[in-house]
N, C-alpha and C. Protein backbone atom coordinates (compact mmCIF):
# COMPACT_ATOMS: atom_id res chain seq x y z
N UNK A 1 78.92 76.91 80.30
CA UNK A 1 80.00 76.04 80.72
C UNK A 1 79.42 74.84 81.45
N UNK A 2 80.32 73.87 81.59
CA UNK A 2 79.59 72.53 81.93
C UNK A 2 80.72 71.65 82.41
N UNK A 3 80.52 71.59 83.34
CA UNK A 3 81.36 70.43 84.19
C UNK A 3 81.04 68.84 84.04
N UNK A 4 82.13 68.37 83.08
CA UNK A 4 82.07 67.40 82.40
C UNK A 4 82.70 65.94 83.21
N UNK A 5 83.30 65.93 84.07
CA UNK A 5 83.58 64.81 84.62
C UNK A 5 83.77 65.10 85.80
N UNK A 6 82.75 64.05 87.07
CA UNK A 6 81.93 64.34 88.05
C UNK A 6 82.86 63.85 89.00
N UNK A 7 83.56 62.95 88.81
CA UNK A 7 84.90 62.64 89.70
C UNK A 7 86.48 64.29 90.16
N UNK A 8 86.14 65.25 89.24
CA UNK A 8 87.60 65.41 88.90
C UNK A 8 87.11 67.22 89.99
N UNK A 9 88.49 67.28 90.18
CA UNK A 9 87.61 68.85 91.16
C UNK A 9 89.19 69.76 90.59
N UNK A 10 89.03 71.07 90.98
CA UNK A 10 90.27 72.06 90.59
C UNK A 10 90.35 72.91 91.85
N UNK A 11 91.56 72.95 91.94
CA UNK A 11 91.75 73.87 93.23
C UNK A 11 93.03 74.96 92.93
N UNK A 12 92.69 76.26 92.62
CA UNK A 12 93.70 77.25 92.51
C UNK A 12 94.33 77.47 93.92
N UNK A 13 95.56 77.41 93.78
CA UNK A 13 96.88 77.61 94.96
C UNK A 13 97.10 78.69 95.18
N UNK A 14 96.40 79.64 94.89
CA UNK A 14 96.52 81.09 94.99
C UNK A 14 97.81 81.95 94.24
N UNK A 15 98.52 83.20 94.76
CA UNK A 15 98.64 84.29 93.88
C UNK A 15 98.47 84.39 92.73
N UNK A 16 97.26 84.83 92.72
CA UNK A 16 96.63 85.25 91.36
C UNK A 16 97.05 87.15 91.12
N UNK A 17 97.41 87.80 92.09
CA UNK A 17 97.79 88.97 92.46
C UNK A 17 99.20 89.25 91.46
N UNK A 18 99.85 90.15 91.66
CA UNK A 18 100.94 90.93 91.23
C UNK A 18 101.90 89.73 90.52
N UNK A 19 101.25 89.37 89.53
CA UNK A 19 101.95 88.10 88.70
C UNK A 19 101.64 88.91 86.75
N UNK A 20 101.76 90.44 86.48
CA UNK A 20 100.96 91.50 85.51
C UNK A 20 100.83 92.02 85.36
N UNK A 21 100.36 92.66 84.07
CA UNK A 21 99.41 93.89 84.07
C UNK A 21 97.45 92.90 83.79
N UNK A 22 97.26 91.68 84.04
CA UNK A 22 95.83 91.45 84.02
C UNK A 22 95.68 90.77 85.26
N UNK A 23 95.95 90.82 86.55
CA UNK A 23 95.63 90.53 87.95
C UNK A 23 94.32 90.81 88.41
N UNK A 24 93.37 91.72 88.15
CA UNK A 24 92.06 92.00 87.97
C UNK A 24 91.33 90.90 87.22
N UNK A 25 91.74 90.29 85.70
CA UNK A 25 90.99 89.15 84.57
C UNK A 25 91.19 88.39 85.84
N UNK A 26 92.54 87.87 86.33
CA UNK A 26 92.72 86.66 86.70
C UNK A 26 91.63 86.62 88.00
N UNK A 27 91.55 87.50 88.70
CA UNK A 27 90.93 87.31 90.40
C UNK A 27 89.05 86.85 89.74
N UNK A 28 88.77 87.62 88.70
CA UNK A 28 87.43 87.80 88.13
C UNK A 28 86.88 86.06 87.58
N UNK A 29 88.21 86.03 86.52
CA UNK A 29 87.97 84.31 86.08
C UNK A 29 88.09 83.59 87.04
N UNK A 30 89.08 83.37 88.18
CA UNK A 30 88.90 82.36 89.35
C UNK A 30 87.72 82.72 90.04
N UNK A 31 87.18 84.25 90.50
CA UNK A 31 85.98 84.49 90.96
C UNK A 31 84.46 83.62 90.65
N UNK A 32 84.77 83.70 88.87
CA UNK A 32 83.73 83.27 88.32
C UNK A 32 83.35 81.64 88.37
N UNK A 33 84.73 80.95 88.46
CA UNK A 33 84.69 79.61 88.12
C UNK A 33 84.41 78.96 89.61
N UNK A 34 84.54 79.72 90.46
CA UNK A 34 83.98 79.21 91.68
C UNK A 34 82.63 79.55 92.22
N UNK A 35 81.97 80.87 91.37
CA UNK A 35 80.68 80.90 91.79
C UNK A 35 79.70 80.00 91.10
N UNK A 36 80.32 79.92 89.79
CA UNK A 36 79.80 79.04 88.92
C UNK A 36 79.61 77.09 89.14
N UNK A 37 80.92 77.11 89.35
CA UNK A 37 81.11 75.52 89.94
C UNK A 37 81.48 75.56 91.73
N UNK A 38 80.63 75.74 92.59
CA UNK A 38 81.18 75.95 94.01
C UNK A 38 81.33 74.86 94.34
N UNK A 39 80.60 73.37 94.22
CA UNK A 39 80.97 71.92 94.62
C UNK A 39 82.45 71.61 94.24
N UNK A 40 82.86 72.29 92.96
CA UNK A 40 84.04 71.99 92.18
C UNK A 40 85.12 72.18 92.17
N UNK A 41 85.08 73.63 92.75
CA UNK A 41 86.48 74.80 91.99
C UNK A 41 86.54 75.18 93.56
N UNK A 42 87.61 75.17 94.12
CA UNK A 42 88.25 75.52 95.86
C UNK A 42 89.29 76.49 95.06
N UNK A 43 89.45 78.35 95.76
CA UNK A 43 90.47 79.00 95.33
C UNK A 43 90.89 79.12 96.56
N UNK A 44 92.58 79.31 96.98
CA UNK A 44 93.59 79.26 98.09
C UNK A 44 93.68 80.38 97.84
N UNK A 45 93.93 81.18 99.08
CA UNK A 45 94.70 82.64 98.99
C UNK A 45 95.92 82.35 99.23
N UNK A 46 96.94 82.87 98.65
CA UNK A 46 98.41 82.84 98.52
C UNK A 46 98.55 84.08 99.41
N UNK A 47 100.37 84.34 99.69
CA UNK A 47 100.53 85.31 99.81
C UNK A 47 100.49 86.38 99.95
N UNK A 48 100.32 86.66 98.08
CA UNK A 48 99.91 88.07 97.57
C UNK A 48 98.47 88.09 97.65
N UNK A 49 97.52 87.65 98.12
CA UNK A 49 96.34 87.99 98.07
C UNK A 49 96.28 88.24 99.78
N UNK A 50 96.89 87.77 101.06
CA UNK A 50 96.78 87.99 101.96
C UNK A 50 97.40 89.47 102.57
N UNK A 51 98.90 89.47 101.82
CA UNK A 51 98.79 90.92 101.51
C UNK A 51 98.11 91.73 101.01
N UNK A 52 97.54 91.78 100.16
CA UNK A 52 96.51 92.44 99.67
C UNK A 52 95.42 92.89 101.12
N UNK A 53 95.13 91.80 101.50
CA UNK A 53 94.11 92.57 102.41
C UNK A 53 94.63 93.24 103.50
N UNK A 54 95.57 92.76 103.49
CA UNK A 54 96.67 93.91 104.65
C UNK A 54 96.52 94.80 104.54
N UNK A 55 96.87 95.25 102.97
CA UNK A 55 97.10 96.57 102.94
C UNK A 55 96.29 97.73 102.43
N UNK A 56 94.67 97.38 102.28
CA UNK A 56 93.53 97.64 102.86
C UNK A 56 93.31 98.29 103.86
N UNK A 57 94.26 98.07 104.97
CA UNK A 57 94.25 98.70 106.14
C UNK A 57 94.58 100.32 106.48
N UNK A 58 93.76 101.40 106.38
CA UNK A 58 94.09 102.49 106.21
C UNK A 58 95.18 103.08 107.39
N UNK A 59 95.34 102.15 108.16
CA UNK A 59 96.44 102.60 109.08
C UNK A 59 97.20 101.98 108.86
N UNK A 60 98.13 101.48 108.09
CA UNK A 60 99.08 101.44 107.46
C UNK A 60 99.60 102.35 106.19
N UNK A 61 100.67 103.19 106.53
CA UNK A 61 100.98 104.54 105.70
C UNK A 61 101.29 103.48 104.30
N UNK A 62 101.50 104.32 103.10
CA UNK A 62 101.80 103.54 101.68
C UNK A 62 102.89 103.22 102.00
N UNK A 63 103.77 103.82 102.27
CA UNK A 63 105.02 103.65 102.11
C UNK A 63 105.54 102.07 103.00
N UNK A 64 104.56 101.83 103.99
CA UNK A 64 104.36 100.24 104.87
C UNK A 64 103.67 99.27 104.15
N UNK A 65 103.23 99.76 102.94
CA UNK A 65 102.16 98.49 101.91
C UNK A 65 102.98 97.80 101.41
N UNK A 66 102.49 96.34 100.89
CA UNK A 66 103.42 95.66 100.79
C UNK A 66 103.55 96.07 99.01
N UNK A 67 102.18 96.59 98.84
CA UNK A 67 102.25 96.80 97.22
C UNK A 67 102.99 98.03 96.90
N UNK A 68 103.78 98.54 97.70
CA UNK A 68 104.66 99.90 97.67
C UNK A 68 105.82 99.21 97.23
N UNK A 69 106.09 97.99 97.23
CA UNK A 69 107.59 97.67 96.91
C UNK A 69 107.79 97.75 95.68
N UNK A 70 109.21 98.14 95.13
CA UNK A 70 109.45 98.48 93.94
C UNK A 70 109.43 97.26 92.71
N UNK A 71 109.52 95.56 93.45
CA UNK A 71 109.28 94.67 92.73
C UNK A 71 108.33 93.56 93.14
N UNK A 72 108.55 92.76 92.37
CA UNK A 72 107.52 91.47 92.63
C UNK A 72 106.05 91.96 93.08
N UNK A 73 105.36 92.90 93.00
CA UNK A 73 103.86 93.51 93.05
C UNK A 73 103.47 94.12 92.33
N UNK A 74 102.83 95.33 92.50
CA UNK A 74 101.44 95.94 91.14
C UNK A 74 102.35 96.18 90.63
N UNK A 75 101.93 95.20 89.07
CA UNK A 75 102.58 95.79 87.65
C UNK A 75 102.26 96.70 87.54
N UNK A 76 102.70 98.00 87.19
CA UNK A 76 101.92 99.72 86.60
C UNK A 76 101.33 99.54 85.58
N UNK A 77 101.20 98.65 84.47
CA UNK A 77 100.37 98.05 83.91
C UNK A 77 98.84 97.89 84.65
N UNK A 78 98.75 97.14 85.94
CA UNK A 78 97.52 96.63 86.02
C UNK A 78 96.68 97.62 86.55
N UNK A 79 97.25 98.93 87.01
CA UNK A 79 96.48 100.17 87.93
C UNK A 79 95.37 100.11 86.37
N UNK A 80 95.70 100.38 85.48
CA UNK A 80 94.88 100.98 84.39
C UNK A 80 93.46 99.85 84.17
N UNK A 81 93.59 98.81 84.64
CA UNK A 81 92.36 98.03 84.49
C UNK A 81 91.17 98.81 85.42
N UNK A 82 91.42 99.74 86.18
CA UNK A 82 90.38 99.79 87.08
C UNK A 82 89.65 101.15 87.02
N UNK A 83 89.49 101.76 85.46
CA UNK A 83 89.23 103.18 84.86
C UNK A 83 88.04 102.07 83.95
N UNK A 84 87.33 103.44 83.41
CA UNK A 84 86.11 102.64 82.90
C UNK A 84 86.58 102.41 81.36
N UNK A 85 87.82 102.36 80.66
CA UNK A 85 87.96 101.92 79.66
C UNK A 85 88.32 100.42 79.05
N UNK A 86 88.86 100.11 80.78
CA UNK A 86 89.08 98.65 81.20
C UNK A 86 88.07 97.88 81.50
N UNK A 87 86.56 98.93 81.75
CA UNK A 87 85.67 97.99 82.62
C UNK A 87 84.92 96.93 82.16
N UNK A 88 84.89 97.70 80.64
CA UNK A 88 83.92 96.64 80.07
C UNK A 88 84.67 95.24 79.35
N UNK A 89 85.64 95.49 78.84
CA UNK A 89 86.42 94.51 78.97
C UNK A 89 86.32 93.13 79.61
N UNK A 90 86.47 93.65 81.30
CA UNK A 90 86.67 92.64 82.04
C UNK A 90 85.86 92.46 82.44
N UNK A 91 84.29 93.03 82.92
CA UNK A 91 83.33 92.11 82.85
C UNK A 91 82.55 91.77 82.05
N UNK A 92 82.68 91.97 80.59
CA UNK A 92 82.42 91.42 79.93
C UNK A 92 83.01 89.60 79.76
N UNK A 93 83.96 89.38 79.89
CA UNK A 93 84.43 88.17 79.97
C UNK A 93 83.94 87.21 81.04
N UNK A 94 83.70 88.08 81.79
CA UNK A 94 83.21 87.12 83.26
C UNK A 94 81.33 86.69 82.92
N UNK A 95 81.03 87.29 82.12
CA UNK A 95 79.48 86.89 81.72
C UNK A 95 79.69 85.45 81.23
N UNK A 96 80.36 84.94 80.55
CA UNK A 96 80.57 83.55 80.23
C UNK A 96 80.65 82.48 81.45
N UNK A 97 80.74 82.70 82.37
CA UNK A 97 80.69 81.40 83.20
C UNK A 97 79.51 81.41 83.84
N UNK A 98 78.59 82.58 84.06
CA UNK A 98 77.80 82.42 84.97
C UNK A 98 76.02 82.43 84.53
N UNK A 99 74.86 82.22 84.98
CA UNK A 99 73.34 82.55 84.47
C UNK A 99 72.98 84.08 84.13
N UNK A 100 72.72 83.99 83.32
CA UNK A 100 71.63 85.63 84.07
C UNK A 100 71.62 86.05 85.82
N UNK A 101 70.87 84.77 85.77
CA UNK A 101 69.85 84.76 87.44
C UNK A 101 71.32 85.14 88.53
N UNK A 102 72.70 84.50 88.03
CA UNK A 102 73.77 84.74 89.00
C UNK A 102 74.71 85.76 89.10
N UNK A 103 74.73 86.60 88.20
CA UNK A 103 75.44 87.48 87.64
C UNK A 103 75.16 88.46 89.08
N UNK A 104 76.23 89.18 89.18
CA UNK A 104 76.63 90.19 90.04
C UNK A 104 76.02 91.50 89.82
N UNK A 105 75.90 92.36 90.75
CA UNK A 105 75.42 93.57 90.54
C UNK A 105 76.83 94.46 90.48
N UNK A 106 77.22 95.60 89.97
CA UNK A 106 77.91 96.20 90.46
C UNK A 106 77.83 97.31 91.72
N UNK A 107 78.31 96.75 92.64
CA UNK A 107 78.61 97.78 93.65
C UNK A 107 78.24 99.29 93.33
N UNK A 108 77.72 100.07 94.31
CA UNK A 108 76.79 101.48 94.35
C UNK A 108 78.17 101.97 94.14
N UNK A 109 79.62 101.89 94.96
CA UNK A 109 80.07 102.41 95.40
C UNK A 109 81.36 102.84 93.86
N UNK A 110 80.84 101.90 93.15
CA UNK A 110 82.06 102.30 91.65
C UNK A 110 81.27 102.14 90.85
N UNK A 111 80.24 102.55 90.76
CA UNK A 111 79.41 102.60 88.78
C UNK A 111 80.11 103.47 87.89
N UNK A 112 79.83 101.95 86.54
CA UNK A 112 80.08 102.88 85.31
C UNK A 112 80.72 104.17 85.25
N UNK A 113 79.46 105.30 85.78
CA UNK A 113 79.08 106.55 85.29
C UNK A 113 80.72 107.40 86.06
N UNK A 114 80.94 106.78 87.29
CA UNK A 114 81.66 107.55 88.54
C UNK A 114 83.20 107.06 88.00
N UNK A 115 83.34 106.16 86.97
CA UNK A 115 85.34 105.77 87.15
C UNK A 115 85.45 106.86 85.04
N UNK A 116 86.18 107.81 85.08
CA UNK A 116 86.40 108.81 84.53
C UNK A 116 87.33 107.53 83.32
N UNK A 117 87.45 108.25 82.13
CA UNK A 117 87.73 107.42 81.15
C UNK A 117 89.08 107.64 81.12
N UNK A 118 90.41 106.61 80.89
CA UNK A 118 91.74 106.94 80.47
C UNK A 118 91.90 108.07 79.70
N UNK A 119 93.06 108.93 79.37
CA UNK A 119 93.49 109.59 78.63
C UNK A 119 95.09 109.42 78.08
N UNK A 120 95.58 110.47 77.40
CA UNK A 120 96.60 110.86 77.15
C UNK A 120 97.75 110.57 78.32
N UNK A 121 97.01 111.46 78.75
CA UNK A 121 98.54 111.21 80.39
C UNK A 121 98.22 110.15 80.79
N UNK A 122 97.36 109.57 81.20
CA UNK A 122 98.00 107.94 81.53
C UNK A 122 98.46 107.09 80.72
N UNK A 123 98.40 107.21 79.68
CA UNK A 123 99.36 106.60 78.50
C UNK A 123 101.07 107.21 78.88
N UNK A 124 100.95 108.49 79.41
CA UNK A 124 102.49 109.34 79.30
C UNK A 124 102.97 108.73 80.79
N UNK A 125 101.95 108.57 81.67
CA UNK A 125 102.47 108.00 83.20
C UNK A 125 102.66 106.91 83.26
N UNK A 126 101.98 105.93 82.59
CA UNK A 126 102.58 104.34 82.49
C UNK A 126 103.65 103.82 82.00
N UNK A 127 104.29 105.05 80.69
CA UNK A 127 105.42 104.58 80.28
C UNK A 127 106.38 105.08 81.45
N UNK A 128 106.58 106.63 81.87
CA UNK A 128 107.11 106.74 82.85
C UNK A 128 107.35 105.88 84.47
N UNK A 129 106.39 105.10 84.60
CA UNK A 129 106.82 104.35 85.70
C UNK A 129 107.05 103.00 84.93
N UNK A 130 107.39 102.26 84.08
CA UNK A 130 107.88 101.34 83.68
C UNK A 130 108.87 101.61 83.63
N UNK A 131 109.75 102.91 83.03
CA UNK A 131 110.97 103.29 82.73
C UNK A 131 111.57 103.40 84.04
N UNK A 132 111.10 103.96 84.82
CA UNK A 132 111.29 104.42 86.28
C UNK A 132 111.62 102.50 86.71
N UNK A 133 110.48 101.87 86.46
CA UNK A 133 111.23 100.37 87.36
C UNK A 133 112.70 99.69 86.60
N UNK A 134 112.24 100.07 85.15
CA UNK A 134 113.55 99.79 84.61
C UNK A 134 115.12 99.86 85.72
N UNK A 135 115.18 101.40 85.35
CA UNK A 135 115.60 101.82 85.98
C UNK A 135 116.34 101.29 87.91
N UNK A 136 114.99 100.87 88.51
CA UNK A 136 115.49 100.72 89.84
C UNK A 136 115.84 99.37 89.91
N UNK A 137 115.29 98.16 88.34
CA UNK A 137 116.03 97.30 88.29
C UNK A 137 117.31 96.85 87.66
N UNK A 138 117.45 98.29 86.86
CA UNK A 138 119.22 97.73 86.32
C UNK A 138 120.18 98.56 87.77
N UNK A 139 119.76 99.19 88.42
CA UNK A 139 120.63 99.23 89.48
C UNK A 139 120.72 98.54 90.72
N UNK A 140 119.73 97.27 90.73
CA UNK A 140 119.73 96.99 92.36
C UNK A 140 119.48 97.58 93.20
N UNK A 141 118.15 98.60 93.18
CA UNK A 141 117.98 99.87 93.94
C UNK A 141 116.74 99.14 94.56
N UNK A 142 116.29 97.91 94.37
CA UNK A 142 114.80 97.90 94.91
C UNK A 142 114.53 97.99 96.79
N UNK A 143 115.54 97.62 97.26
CA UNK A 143 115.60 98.19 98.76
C UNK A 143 115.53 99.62 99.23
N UNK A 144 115.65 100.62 98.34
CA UNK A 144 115.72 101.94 98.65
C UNK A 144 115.01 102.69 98.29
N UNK A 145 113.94 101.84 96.91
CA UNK A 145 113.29 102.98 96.46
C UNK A 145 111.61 101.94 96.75
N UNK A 146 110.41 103.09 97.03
CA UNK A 146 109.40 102.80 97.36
C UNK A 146 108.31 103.30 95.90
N UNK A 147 107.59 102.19 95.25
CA UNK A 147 106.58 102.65 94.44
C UNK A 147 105.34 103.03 95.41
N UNK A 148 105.35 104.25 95.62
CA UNK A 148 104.54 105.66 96.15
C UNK A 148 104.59 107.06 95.27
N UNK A 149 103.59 107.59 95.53
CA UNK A 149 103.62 109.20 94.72
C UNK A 149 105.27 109.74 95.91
N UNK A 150 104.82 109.90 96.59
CA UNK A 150 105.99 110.52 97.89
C UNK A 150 106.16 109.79 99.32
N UNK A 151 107.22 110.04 99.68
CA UNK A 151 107.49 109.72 100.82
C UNK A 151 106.97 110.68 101.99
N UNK A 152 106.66 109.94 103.06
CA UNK A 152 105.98 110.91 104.11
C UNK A 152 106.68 111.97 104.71
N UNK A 153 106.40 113.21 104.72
CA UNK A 153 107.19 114.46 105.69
C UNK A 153 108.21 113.95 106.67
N UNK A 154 107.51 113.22 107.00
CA UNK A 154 108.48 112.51 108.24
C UNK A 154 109.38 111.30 108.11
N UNK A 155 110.75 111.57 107.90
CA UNK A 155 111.07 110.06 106.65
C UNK A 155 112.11 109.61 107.53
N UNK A 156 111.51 109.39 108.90
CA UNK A 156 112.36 108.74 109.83
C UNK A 156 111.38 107.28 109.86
N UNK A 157 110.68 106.81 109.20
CA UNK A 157 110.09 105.54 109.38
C UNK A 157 110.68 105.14 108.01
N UNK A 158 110.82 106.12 106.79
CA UNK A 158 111.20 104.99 105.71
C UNK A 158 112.95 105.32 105.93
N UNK A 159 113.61 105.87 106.61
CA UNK A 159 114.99 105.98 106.60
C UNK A 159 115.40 104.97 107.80
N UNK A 160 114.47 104.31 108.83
CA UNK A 160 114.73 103.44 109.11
C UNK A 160 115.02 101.80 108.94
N UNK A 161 114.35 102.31 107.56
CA UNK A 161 114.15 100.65 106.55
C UNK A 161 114.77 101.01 105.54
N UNK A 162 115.49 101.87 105.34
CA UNK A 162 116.68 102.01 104.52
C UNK A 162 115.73 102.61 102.65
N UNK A 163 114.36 102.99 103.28
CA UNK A 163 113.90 103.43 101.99
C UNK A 163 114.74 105.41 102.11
N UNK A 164 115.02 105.37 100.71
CA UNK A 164 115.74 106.68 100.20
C UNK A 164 114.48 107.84 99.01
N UNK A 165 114.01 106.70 97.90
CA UNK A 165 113.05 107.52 97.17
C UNK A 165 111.73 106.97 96.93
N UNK A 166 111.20 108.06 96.91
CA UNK A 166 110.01 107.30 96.11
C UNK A 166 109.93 107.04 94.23
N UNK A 167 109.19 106.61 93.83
CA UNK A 167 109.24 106.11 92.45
C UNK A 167 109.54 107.24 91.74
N UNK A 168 108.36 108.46 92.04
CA UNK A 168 108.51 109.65 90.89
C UNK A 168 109.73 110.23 91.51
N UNK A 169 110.31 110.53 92.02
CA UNK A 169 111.64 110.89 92.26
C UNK A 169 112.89 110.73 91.17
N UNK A 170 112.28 109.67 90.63
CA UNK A 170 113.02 108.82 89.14
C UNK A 170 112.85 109.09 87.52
N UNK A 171 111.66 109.66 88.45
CA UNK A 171 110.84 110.65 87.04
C UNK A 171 111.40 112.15 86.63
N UNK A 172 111.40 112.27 85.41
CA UNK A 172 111.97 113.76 85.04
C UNK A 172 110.89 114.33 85.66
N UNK A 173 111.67 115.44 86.04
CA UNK A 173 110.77 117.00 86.88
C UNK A 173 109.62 117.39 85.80
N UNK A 174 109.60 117.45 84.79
CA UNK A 174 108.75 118.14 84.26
C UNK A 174 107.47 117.16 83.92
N UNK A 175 107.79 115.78 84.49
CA UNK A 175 106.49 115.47 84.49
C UNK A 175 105.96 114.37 85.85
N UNK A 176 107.07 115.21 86.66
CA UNK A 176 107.08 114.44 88.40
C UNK A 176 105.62 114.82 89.14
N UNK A 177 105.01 115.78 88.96
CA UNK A 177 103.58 116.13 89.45
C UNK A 177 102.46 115.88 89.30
N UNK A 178 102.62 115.67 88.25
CA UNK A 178 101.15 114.39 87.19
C UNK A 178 101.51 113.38 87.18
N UNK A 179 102.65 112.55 87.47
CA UNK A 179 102.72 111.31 87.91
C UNK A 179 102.63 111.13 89.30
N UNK A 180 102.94 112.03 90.26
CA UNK A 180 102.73 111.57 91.52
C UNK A 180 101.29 111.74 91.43
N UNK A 181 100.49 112.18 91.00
CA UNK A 181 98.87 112.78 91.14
C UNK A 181 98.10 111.59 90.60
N UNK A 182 98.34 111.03 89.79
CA UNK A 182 97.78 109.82 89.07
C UNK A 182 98.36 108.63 90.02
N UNK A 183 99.57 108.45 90.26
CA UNK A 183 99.84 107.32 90.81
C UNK A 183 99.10 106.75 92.00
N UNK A 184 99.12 108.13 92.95
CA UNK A 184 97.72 108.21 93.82
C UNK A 184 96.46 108.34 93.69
N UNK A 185 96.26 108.22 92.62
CA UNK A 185 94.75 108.07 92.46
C UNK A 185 95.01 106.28 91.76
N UNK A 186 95.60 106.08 90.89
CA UNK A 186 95.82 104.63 90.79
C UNK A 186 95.65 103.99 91.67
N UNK A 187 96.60 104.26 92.69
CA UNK A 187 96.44 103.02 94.02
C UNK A 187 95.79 103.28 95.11
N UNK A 188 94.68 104.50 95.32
CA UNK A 188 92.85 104.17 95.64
C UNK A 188 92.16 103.52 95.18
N UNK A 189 92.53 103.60 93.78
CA UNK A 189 91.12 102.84 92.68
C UNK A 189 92.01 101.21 92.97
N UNK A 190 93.06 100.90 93.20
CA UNK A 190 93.25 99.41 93.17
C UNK A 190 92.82 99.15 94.60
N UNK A 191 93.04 99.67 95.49
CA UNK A 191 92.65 98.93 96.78
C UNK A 191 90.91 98.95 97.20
N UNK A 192 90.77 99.96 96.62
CA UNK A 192 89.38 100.41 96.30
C UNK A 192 88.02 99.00 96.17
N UNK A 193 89.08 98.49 95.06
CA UNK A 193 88.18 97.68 94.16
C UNK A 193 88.10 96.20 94.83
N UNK A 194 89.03 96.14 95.89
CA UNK A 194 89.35 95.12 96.74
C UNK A 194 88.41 95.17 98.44
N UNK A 195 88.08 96.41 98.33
CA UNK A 195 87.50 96.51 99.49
C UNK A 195 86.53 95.69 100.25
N UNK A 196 86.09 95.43 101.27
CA UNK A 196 84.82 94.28 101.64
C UNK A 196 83.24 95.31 101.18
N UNK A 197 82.50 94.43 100.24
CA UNK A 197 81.18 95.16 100.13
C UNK A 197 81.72 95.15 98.12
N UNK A 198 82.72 95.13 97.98
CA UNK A 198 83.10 95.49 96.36
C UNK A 198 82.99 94.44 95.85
N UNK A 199 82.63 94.39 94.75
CA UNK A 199 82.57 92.77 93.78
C UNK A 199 83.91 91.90 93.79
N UNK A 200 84.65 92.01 94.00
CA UNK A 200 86.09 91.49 93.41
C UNK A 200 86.65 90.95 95.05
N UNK A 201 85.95 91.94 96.42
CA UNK A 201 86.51 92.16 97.79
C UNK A 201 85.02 91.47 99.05
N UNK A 202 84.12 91.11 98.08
CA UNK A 202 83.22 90.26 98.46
C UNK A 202 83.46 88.92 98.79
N UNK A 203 83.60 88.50 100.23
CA UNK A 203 83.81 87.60 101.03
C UNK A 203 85.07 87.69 101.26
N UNK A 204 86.11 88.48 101.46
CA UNK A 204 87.61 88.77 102.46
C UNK A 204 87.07 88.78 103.53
């Protein structure tokens, strides 16, 4: 790549976040185009990326994340980028902007070998929580219901904010247990990948 006119500069305005199911491509390509062109390319954190690091914060319960809300955040789509069937994918694409000599290492802390390959049931859990948002959006339910596996034992903090369910709650019973089990492991591996020290969470 080659920066062709020496006058002209680009500056992303930020939320690049919960605008998907490819919020991962997008953070990676703005990642890239600024390590690549740093005189050039200025990225803004928006919003959703300042949330984001909020909610990083392990003392904040899920059900207080901002990415727990039932709209306008993680598409259930984008959890699946962050399994190793997605991986190569997306950094594969990011090799195009940068040298050899600049290219990133991947973090000790998520190799290859350690993110377990998609299957079957997450094909069966993704449709289920799409249907599930369906759902909490043909009723106007998004104030009451929280995208979480469960609500905490103690549901005098979400009954004070007028939260009632959590997502799988919406889900048929017979497959409410493997979706709450995946969903929580989904949204480790997304905040995960955001962490400080992680490729994607390098320089928050």
């Amino acid at each position: 790549w080659l920066w062709t006119s020496p006058q002209s500069t680009l500056v992303f305005m930020g939320d690049y976040v919960d605008k998907g199911p490819t919020s991962k491509q997008t953070v990676q390509f703005v990642k890239d185009l600024t390590t690549a062109f740093p005189d050039r390319v200025t990225a803004i954190l928006g919003n959703h990326e300042l949330e984001l690091l909020r909610d990083r914060d392990a003392r904040i319960p899920w059900v207080g994340k901002y990415s727990a809300y039932s709209h306008a955040t993680v598409h259930p789509g984008e959890y699946l980028n962050y399994f190793a069937n997605s991986l190569d994918a997306s950094s594969s694409s990011s090799s195009s902007f940068t040298s050899d000599d600049d290219k990133e290492k991947e973090p000790t802390d998520s190799p290859t070998h350690l993110l377990r390959p998609l299957d079957r049931q997450d094909d069966l859990v993704l449709d289920l929580l799409l249907e599930a948002s369906m759902e909490v959006y043909a009723h106007n339910a998004h104030s009451a219901v929280r995208f979480v596996p469960t609500l905490p034992s103690d549901r005098q903090f979400s009954m004070n904010r007028g939260i009632r369910f959590a997502i799988t709650d919406i889900i048929p019973p017979e497959h409410r247990m493997l979706a709450m089990e995946r969903l929580q492991e989904y949204q480790d591996r997304y905040l995960n990948a955001f962490r400080s020290g992680t490729v994607l969470g390098e320089g928050e």
